[in-house]
PDB file of N, CA and C in Angstrom:
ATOM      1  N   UNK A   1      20.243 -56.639  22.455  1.00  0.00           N
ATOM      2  CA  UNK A   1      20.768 -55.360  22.008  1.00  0.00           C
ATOM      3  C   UNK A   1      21.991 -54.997  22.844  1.00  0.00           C
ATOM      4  N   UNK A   2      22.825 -54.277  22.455  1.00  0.00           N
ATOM      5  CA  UNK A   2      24.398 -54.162  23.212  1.00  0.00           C
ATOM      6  C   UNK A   2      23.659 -53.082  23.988  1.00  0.00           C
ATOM      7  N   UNK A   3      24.868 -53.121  25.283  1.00  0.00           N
ATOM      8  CA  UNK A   3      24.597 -51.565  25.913  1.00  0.00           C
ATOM      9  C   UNK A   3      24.624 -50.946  25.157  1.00  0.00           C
ATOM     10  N   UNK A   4      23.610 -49.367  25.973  1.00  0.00           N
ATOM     11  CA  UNK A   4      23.774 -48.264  25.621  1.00  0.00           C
ATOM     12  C   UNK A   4      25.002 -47.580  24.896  1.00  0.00           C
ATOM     13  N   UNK A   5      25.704 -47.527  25.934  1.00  0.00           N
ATOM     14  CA  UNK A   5      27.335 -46.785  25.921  1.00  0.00           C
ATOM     15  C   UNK A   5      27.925 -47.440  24.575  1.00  0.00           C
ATOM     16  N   UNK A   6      27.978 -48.669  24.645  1.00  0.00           N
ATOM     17  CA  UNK A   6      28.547 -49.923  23.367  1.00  0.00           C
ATOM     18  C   UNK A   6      28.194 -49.140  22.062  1.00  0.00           C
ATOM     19  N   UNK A   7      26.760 -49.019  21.916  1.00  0.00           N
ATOM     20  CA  UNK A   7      26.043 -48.745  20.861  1.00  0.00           C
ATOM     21  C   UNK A   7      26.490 -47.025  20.617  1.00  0.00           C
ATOM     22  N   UNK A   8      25.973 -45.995  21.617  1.00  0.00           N
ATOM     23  CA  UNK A   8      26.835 -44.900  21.355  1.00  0.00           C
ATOM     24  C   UNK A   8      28.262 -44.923  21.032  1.00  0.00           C
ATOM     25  N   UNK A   9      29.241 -45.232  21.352  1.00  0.00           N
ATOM     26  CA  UNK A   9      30.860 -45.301  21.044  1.00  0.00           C
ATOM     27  C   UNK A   9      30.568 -45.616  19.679  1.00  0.00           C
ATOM     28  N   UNK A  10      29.917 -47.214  18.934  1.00  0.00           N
ATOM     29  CA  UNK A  10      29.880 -47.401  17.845  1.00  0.00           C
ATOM     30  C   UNK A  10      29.774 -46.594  16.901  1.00  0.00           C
ATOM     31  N   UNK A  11      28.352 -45.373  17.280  1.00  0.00           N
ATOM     32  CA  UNK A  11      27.462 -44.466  16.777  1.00  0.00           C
ATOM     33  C   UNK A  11      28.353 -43.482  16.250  1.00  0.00           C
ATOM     34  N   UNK A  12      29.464 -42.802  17.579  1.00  0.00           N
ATOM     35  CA  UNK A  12      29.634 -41.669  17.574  1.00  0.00           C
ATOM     36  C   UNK A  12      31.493 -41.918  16.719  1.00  0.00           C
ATOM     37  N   UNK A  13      31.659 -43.323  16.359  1.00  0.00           N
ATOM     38  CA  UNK A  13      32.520 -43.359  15.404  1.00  0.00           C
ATOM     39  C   UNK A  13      32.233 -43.191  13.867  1.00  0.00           C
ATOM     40  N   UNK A  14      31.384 -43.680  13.871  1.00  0.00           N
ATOM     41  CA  UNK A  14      30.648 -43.887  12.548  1.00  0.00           C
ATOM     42  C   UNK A  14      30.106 -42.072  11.978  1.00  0.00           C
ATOM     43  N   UNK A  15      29.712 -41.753  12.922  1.00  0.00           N
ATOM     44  CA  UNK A  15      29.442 -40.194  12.457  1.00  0.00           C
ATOM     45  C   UNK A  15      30.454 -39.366  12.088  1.00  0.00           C
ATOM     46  N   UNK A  16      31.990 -39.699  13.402  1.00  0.00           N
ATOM     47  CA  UNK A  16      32.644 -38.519  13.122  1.00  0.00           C
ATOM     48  C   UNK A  16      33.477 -39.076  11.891  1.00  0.00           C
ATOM     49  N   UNK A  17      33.344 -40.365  11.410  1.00  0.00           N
ATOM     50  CA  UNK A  17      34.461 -41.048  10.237  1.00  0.00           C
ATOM     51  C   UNK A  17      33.532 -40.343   8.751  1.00  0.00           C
ATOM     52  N   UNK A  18      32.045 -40.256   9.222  1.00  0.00           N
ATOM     53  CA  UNK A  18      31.500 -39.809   7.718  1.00  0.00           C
ATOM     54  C   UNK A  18      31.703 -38.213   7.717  1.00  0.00           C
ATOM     55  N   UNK A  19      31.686 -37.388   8.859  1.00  0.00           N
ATOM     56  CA  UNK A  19      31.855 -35.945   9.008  1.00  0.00           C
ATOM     57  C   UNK A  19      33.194 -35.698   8.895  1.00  0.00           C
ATOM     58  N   UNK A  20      34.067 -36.731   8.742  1.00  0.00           N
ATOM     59  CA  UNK A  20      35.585 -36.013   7.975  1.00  0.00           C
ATOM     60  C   UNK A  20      35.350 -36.688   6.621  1.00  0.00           C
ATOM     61  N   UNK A  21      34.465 -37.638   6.040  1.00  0.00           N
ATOM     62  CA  UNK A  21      34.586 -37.480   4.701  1.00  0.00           C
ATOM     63  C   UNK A  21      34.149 -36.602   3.996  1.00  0.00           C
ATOM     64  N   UNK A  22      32.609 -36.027   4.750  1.00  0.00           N
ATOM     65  CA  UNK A  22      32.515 -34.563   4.030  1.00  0.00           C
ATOM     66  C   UNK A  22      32.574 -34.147   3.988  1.00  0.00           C
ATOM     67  N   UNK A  23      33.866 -33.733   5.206  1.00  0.00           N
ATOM     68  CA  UNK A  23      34.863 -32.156   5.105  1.00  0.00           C
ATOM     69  C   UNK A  23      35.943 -32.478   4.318  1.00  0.00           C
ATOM     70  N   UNK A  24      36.647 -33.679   3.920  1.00  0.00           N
ATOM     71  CA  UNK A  24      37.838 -33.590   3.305  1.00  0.00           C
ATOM     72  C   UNK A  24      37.573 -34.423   2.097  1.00  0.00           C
ATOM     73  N   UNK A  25      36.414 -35.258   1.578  1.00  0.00           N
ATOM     74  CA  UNK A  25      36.724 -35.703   0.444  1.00  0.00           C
ATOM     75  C   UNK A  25      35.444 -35.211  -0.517  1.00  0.00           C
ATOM     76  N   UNK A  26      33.767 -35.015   0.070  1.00  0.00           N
ATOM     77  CA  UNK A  26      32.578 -35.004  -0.805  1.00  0.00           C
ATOM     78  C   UNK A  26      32.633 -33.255  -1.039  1.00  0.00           C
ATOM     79  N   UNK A  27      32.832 -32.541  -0.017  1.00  0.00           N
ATOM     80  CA  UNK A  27      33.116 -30.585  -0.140  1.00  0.00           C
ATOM     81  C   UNK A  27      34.042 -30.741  -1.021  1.00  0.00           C
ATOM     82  N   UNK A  28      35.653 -31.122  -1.258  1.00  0.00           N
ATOM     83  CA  UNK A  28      36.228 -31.059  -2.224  1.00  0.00           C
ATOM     84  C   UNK A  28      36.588 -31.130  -3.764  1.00  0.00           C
ATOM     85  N   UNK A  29      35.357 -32.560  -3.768  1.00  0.00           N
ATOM     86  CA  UNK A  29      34.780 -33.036  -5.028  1.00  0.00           C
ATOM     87  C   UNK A  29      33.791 -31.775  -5.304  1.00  0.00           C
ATOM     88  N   UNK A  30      32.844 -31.649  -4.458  1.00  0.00           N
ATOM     89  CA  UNK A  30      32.333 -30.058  -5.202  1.00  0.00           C
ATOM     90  C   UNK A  30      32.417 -29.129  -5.409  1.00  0.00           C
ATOM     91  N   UNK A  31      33.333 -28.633  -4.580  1.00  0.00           N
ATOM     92  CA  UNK A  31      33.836 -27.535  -5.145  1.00  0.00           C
ATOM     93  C   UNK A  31      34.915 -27.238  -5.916  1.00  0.00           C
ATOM     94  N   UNK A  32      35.651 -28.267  -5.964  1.00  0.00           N
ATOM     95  CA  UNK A  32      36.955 -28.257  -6.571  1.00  0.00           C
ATOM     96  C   UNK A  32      37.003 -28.880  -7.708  1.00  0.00           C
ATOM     97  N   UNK A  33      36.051 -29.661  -8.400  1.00  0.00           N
ATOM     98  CA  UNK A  33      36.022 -30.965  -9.404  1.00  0.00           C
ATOM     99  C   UNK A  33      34.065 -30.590  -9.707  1.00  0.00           C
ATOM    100  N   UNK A  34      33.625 -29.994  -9.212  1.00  0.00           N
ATOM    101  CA  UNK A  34      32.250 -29.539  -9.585  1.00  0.00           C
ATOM    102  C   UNK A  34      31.021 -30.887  -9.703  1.00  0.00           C
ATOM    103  N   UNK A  35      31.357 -31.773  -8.489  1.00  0.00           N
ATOM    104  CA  UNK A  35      30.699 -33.544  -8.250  1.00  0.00           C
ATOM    105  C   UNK A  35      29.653 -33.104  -7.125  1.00  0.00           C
ATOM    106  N   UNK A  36      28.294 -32.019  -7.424  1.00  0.00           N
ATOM    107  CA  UNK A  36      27.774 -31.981  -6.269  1.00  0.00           C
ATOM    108  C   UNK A  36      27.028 -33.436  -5.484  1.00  0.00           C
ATOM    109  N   UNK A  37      26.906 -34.324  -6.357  1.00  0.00           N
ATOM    110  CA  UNK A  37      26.714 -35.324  -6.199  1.00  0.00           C
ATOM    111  C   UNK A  37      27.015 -36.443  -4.467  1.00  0.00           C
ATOM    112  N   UNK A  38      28.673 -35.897  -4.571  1.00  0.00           N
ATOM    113  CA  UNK A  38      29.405 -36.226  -3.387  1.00  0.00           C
ATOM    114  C   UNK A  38      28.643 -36.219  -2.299  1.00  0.00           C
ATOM    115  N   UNK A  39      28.400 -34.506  -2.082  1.00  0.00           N
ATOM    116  CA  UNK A  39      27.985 -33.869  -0.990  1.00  0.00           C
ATOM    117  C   UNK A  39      26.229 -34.255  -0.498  1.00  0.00           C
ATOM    118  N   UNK A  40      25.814 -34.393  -1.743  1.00  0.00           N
ATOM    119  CA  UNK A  40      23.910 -35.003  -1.332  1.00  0.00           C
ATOM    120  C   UNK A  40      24.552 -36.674  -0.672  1.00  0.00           C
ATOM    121  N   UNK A  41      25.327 -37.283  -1.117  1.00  0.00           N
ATOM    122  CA  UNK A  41      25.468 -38.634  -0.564  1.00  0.00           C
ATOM    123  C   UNK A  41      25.850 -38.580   0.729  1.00  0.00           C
ATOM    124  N   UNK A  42      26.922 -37.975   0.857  1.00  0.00           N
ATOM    125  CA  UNK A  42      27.603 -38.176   1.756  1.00  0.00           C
ATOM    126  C   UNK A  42      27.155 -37.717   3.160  1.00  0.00           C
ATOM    127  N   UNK A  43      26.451 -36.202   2.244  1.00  0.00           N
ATOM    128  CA  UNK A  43      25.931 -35.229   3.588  1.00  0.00           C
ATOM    129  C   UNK A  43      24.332 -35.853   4.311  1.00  0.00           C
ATOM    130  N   UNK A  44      23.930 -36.766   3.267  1.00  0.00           N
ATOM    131  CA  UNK A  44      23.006 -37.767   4.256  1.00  0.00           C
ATOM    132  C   UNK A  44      23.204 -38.706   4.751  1.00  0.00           C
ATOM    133  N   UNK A  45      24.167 -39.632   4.321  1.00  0.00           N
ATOM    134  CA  UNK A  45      24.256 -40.607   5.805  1.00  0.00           C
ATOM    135  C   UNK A  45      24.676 -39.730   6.725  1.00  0.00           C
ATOM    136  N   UNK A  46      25.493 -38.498   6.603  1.00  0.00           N
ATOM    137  CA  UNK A  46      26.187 -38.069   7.644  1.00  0.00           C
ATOM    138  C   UNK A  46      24.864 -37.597   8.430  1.00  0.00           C
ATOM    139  N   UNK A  47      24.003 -37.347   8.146  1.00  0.00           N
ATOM    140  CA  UNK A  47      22.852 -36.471   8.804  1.00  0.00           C
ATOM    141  C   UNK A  47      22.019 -37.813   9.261  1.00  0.00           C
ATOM    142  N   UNK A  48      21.947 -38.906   8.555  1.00  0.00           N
ATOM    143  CA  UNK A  48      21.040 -40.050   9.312  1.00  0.00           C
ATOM    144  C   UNK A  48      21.689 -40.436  10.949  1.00  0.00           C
ATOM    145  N   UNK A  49      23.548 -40.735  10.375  1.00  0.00           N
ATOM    146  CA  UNK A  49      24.269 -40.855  11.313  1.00  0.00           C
ATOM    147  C   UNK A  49      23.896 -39.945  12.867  1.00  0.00           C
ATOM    148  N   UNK A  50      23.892 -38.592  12.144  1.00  0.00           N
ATOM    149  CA  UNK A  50      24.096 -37.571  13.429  1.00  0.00           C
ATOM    150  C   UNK A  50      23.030 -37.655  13.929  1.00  0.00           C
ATOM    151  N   UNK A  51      21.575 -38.170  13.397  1.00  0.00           N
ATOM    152  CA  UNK A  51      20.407 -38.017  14.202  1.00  0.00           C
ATOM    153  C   UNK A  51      20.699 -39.515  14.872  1.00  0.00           C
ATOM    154  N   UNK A  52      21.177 -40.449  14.345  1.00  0.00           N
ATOM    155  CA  UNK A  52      20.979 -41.676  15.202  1.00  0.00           C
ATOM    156  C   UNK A  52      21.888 -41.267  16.267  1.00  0.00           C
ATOM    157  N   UNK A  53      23.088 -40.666  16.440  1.00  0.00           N
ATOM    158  CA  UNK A  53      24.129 -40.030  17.400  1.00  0.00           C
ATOM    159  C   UNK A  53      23.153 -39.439  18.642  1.00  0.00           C
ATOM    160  N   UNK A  54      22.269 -38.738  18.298  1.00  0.00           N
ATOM    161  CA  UNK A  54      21.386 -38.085  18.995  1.00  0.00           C
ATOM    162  C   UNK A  54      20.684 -38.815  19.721  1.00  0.00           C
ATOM    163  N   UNK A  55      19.818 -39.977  18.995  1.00  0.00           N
ATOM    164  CA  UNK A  55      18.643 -40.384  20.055  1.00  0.00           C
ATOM    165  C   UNK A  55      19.654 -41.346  21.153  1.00  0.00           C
ATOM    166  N   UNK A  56      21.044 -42.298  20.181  1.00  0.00           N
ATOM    167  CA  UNK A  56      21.631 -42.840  21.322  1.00  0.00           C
ATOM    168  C   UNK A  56      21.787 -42.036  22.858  1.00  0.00           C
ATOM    169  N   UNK A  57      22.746 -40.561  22.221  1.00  0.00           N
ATOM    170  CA  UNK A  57      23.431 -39.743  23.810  1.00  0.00           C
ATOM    171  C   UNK A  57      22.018 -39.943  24.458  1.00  0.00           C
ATOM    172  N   UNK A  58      20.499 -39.957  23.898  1.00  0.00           N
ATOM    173  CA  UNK A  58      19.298 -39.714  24.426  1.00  0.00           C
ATOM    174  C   UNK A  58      19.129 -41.110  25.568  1.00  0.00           C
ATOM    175  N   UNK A  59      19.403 -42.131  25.028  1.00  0.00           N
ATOM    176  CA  UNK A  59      19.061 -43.476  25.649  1.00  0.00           C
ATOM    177  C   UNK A  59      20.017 -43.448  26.197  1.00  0.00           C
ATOM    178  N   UNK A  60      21.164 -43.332  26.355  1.00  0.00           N
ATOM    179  CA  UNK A  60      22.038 -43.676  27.029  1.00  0.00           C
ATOM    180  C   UNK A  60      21.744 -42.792  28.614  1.00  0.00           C
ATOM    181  N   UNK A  61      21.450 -41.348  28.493  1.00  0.00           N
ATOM    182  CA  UNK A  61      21.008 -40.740  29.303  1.00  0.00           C
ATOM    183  C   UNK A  61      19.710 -41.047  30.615  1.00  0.00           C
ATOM    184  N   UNK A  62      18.553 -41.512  29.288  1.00  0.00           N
ATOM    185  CA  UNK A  62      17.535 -42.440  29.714  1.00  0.00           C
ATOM    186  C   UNK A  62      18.219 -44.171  31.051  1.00  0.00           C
ATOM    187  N   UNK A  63      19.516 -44.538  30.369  1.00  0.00           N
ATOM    188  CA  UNK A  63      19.497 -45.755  30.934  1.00  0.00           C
ATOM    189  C   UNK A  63      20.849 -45.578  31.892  1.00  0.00           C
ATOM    190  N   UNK A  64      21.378 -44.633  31.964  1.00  0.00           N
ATOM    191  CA  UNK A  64      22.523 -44.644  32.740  1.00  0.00           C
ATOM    192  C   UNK A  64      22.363 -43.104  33.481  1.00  0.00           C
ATOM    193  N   UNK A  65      23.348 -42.937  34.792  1.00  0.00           N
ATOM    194  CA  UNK A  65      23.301 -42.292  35.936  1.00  0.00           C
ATOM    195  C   UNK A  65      23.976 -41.213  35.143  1.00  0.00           C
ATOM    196  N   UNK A  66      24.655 -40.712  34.165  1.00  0.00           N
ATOM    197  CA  UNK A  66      25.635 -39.773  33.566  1.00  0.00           C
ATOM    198  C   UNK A  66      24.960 -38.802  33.811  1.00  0.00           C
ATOM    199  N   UNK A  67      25.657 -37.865  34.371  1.00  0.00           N
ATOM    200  CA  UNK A  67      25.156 -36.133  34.192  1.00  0.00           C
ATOM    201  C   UNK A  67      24.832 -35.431  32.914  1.00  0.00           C
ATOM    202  N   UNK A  68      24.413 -35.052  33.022  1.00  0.00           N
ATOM    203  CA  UNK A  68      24.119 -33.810  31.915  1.00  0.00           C
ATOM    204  C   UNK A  68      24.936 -33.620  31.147  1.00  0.00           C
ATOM    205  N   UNK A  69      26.155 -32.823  31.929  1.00  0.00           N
ATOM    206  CA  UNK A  69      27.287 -32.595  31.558  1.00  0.00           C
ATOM    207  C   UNK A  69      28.656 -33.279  30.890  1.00  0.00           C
ATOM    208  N   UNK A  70      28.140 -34.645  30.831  1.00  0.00           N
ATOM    209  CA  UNK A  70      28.937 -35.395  30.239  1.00  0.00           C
ATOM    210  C   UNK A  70      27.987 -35.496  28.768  1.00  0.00           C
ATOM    211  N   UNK A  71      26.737 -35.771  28.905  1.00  0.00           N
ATOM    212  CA  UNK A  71      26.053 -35.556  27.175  1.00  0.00           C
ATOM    213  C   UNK A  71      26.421 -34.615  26.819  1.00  0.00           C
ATOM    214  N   UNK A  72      26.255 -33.026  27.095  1.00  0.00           N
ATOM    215  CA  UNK A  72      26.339 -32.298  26.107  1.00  0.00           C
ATOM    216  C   UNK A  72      27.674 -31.996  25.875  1.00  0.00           C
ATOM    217  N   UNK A  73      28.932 -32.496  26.944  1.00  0.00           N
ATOM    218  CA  UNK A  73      30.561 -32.241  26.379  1.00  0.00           C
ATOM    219  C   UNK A  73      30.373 -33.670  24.958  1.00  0.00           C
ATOM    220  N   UNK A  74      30.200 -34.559  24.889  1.00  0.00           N
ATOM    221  CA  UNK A  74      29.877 -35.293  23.734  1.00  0.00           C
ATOM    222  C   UNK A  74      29.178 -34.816  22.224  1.00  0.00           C
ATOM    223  N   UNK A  75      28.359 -33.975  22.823  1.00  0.00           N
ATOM    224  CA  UNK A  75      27.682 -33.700  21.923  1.00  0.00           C
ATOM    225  C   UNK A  75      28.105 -32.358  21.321  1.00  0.00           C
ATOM    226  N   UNK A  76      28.922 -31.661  21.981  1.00  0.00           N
ATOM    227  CA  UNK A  76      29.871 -30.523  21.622  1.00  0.00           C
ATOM    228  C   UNK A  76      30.551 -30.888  20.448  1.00  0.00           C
ATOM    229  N   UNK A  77      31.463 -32.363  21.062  1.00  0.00           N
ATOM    230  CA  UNK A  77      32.461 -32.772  20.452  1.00  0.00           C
ATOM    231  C   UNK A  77      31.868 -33.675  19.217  1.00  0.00           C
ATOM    232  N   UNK A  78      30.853 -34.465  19.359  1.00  0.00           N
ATOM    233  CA  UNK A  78      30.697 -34.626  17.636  1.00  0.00           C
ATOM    234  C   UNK A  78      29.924 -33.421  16.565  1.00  0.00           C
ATOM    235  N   UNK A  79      30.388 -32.075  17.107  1.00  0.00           N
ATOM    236  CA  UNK A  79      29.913 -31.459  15.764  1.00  0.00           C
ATOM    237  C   UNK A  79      31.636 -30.522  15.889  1.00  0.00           C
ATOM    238  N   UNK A  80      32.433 -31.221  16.174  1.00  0.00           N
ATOM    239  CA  UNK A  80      34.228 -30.629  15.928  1.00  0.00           C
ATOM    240  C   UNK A  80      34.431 -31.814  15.075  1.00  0.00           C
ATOM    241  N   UNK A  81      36.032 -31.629  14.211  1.00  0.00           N
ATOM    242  CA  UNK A  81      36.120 -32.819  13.681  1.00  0.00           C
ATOM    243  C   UNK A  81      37.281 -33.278  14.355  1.00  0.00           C
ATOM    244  N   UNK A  82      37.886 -34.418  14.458  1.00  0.00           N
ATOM    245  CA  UNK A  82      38.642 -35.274  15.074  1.00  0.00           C
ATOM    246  C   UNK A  82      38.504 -35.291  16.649  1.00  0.00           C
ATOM    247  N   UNK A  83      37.445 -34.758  17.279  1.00  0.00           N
ATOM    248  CA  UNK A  83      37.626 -34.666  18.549  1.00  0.00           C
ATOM    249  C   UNK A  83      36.627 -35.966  18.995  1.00  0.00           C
ATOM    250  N   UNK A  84      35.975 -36.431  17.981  1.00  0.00           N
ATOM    251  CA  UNK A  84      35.082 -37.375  19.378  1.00  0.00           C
ATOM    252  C   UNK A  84      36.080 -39.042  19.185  1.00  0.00           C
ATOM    253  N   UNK A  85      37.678 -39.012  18.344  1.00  0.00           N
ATOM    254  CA  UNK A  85      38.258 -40.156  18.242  1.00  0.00           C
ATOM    255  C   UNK A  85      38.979 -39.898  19.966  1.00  0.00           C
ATOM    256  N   UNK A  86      39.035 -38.509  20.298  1.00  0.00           N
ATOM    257  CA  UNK A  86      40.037 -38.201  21.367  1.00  0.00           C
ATOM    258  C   UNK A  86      39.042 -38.497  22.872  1.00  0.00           C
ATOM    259  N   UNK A  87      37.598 -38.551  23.072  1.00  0.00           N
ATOM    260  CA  UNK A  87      36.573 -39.186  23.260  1.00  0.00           C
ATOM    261  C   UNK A  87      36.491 -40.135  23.606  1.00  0.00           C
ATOM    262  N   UNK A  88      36.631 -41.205  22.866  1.00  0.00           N
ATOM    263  CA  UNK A  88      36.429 -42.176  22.947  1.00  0.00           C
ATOM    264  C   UNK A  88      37.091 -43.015  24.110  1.00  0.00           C
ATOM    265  N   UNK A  89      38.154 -42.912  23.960  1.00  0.00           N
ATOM    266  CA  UNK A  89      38.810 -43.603  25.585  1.00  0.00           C
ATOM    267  C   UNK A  89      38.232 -43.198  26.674  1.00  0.00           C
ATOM    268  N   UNK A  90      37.372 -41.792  27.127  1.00  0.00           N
ATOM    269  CA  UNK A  90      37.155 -41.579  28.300  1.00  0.00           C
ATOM    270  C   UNK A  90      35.667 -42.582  27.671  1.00  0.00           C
ATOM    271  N   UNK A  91      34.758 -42.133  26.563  1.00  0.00           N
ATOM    272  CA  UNK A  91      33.739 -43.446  26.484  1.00  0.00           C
ATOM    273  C   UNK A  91      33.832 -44.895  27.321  1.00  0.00           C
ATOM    274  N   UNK A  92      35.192 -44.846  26.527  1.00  0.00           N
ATOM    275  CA  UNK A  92      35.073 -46.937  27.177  1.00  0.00           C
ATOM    276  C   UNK A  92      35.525 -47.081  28.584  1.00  0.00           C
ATOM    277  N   UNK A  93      35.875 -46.032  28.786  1.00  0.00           N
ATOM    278  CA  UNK A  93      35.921 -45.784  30.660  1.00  0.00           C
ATOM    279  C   UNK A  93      34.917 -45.796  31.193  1.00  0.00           C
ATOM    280  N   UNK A  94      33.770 -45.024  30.664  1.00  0.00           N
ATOM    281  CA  UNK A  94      32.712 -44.546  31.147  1.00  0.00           C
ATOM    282  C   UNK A  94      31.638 -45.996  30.996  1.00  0.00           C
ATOM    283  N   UNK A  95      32.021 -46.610  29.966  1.00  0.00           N
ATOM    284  CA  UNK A  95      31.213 -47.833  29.808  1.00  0.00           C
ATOM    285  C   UNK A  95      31.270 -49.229  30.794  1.00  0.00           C
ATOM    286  N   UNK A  96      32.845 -49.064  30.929  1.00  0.00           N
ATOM    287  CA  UNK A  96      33.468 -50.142  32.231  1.00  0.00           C
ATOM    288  C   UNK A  96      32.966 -49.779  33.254  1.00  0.00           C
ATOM    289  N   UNK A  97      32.987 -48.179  33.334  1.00  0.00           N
ATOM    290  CA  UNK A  97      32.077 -48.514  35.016  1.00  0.00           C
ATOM    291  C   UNK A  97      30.802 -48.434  34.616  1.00  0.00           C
ATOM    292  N   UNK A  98      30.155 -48.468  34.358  1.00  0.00           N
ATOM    293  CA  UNK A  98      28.129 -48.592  33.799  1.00  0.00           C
ATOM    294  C   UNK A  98      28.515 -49.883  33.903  1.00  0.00           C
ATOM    295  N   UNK A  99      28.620 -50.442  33.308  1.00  0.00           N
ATOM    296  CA  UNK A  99      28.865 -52.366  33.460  1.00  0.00           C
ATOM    297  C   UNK A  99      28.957 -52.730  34.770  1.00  0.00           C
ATOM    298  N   UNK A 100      29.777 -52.205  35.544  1.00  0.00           N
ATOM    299  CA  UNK A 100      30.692 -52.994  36.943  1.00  0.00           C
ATOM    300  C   UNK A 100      29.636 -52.357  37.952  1.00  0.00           C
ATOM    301  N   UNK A 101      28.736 -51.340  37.621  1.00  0.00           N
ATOM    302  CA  UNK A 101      27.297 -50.699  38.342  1.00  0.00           C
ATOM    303  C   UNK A 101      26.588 -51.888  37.869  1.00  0.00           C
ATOM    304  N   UNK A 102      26.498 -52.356  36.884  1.00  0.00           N
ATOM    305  CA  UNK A 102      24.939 -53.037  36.773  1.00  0.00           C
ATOM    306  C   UNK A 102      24.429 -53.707  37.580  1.00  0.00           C
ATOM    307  N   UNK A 103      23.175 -54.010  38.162  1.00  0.00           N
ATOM    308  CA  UNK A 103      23.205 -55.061  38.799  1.00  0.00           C
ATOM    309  C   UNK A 103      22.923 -56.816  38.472  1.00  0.00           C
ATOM    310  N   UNK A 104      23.694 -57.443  39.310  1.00  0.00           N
ATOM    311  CA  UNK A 104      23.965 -59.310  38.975  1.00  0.00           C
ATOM    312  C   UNK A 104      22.780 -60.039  38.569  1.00  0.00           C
TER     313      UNK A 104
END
């Protein structure tokens, strides 16, 4: 199984790419084009997504030294939209050193 961190970054792309489709393409189709359809699709992976988002920040917490305070600024930021792409670089920072901690 990949690291933690690996697997969150993956996670927390995948959520915020489906949480701008259903702010800018499945909400639009329904309300604008009357496709409620969109929004039941879309708005559940987005919700499978966000709970898998969840138990990761959970394991990752479980398996790495991170404060508190670094989960819940994450977890702030995947319920904004475009903010957890701005994220992500301090992520793979945060992942390089968890790695270069591990032990040999």
């Amino acid at each position: 199984m990949k690291h933690p961190v690996s697997f969150l970054r993956t996670i927390t792309l995948l959520e915020a790419i489906s949480f701008l489709i259903l702010l800018f393409i499945a909400m639009p189709l329904k309300y604008a084009w009357g496709m409620p359809m969109a929004v039941k699709i879309v708005g559940m992976a987005h919700g499978l997504l966000f709970v898998t988002f969840c138990f990761a920040l959970y394991r990752v917490l479980m398996h790495t030294k991170w404060p508190f305070s670094r989960a819940l600024l994450l977890f702030v930021a995947s319920l904004l939209p475009f903010v957890p792409f701005f994220i992500d670089r301090r992520m793979r920072a945060w992942a390089a050193e968890d790695s270069s901690q591990a032990p040999a």
